[in-house]
C-alpha atoms as a PDB file:
ATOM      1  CA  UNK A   1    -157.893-125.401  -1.639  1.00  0.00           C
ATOM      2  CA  UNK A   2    -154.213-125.806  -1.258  1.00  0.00           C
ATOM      3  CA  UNK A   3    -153.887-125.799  -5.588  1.00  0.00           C
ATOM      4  CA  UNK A   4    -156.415-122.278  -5.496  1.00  0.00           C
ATOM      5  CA  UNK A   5    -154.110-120.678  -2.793  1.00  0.00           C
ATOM      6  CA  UNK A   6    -151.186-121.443  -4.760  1.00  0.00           C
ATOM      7  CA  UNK A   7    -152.533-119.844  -7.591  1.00  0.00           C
ATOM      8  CA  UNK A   8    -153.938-117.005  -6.011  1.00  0.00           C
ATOM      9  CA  UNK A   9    -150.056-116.131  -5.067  1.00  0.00           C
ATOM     10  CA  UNK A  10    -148.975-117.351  -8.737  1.00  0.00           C
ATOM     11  CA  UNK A  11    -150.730-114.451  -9.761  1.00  0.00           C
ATOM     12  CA  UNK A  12    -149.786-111.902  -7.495  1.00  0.00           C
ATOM     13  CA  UNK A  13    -146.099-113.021  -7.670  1.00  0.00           C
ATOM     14  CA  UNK A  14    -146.535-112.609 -11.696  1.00  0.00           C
ATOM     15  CA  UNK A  15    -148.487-109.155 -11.097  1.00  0.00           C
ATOM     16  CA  UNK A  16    -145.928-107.496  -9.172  1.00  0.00           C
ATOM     17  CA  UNK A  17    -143.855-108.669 -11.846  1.00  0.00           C
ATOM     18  CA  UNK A  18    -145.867-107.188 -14.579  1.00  0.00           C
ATOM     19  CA  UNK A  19    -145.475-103.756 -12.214  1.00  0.00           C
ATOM     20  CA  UNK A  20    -141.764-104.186 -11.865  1.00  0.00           C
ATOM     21  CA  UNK A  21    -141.610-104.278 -15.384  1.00  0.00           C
ATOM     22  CA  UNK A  22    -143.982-101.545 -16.405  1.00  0.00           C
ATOM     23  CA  UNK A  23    -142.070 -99.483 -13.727  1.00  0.00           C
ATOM     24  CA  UNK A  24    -138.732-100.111 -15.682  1.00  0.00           C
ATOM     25  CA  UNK A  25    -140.321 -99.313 -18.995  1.00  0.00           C
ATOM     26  CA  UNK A  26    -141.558 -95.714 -17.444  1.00  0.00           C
ATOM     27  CA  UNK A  27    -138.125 -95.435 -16.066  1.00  0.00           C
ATOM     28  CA  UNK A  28    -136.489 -95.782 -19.493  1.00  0.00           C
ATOM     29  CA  UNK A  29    -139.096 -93.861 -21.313  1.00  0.00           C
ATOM     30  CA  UNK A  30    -138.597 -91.171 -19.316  1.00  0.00           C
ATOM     31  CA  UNK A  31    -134.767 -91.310 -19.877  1.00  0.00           C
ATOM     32  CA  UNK A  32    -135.411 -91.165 -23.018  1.00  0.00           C
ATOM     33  CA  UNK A  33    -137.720 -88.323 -23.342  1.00  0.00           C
ATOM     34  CA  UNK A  34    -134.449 -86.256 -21.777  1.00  0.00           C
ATOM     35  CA  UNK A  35    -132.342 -87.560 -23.779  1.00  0.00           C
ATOM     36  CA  UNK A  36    -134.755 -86.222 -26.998  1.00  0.00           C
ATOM     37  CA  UNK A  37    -134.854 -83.153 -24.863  1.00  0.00           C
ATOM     38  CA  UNK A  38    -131.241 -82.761 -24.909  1.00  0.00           C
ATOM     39  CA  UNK A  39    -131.181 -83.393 -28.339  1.00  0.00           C
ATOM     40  CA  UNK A  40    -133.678 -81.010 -29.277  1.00  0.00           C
ATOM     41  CA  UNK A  41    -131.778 -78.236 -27.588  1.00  0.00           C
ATOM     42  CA  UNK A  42    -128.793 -79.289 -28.836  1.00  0.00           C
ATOM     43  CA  UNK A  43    -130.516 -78.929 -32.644  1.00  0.00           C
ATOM     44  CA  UNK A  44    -131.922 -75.740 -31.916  1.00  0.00           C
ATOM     45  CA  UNK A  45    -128.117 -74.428 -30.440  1.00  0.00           C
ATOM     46  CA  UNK A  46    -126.563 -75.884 -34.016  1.00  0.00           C
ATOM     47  CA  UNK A  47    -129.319 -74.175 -36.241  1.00  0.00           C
ATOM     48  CA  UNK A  48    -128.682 -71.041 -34.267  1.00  0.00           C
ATOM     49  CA  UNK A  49    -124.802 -71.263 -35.220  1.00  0.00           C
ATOM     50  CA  UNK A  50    -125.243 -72.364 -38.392  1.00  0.00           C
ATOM     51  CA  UNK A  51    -127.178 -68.952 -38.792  1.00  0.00           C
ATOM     52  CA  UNK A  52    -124.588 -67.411 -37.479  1.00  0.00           C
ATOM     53  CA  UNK A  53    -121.958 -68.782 -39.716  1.00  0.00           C
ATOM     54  CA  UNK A  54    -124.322 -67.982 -42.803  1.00  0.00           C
ATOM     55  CA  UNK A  55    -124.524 -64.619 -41.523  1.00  0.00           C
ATOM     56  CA  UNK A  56    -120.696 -64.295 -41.224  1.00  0.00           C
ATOM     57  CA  UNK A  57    -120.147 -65.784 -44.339  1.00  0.00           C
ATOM     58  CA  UNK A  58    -122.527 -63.499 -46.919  1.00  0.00           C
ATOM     59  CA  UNK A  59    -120.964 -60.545 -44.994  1.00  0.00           C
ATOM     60  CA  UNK A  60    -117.109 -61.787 -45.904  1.00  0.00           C
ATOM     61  CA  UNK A  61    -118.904 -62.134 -49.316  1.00  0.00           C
ATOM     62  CA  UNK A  62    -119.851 -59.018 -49.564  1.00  0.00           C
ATOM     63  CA  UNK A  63    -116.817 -57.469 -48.095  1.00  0.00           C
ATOM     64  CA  UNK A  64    -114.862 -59.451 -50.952  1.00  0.00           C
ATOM     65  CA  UNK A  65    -117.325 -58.041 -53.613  1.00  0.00           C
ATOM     66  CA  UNK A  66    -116.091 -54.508 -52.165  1.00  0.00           C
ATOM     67  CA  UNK A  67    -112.767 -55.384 -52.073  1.00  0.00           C
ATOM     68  CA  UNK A  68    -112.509 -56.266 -55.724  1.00  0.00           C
ATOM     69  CA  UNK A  69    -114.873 -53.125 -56.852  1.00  0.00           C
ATOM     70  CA  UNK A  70    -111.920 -50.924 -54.870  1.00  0.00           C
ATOM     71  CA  UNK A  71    -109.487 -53.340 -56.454  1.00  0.00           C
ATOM     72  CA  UNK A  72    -111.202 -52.322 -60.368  1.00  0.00           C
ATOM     73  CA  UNK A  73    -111.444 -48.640 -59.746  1.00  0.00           C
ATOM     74  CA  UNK A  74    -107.749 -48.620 -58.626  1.00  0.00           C
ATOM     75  CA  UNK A  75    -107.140 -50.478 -61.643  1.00  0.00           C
ATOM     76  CA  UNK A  76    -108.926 -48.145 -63.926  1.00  0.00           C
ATOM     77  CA  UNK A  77    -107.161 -44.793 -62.111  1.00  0.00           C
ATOM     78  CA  UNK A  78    -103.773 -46.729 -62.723  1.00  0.00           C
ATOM     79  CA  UNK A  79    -104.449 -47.555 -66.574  1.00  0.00           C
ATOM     80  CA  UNK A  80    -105.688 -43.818 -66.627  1.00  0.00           C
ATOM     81  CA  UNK A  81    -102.245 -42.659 -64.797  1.00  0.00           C
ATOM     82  CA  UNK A  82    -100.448 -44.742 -67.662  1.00  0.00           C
ATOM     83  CA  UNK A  83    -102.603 -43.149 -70.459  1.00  0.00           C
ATOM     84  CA  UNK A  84    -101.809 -39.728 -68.801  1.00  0.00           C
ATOM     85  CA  UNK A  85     -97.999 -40.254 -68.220  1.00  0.00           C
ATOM     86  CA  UNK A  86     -97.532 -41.456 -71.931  1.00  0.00           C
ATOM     87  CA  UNK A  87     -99.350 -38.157 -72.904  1.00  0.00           C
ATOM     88  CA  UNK A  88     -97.173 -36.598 -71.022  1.00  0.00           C
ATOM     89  CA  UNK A  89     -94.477 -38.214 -72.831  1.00  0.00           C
ATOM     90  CA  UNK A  90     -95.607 -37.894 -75.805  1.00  0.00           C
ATOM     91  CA  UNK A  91     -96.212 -33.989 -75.374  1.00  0.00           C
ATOM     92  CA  UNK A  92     -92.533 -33.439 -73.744  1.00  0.00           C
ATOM     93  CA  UNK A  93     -90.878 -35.364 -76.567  1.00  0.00           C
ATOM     94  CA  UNK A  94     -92.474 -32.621 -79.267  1.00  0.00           C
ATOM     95  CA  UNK A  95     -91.682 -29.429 -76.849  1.00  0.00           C
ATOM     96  CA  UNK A  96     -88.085 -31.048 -77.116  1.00  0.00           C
ATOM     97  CA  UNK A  97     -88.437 -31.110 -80.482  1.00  0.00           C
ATOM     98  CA  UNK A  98     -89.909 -27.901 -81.099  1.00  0.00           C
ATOM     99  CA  UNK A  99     -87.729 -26.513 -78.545  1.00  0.00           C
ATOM    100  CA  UNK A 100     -84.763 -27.279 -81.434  1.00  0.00           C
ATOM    101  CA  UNK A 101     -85.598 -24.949 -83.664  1.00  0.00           C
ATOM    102  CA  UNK A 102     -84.755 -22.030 -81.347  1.00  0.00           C
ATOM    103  CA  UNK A 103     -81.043 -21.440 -81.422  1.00  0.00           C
ATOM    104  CA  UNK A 104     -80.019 -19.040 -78.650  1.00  0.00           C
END
């Protein structure tokens, strides 16, 4: 009776064991369901900034694209000045010319 009673506490020593344990396997699960939690909100902040960032970028994009269409049509009124100004040139250079042939 002595070898049953033994046992009998054998087993409930290795039961609260087997509680102890499961208790420290909740524990940690749990731990690490905030830490996925964490993680999680951490992803979602990143996503949100790499919108962000994508959102900043295509708008310096386009701001470049308008920079360089200004920087073209500045370009064309300047080669269109030039044209002009050698025109000019060109037309003052035969009014001085023609301009000779009057003697006063």
């Amino acid at each position: 009776m002595k070898k049953g009673t033994t046992i009998v506490q054998e087993a409930g020593k290795s039961f609260y064991e087997i509680k102890d344990s499961i208790h420290e396997v909740v524990s940690d699960v749990q731990h690490m369901n905030g830490n996925i939690k964490q993680i999680s909100t951490d992803i979602e902040s990143i996503v949100h900034l790499m919108k962000d960032i994508e959102n900043i970028s295509t708008k310096n994009v386009d701001e470049a694209i308008h920079v360089i269409a200004l920087s073209e049509e500045q370009s064309a009124g300047m080669q269109e000045m030039s044209s002009s100004m050698a025109l000019l040139s060109k037309m003052a250079e035969e009014l001085n010319e023609r301009s000779k042939q009057f003697t006063v």
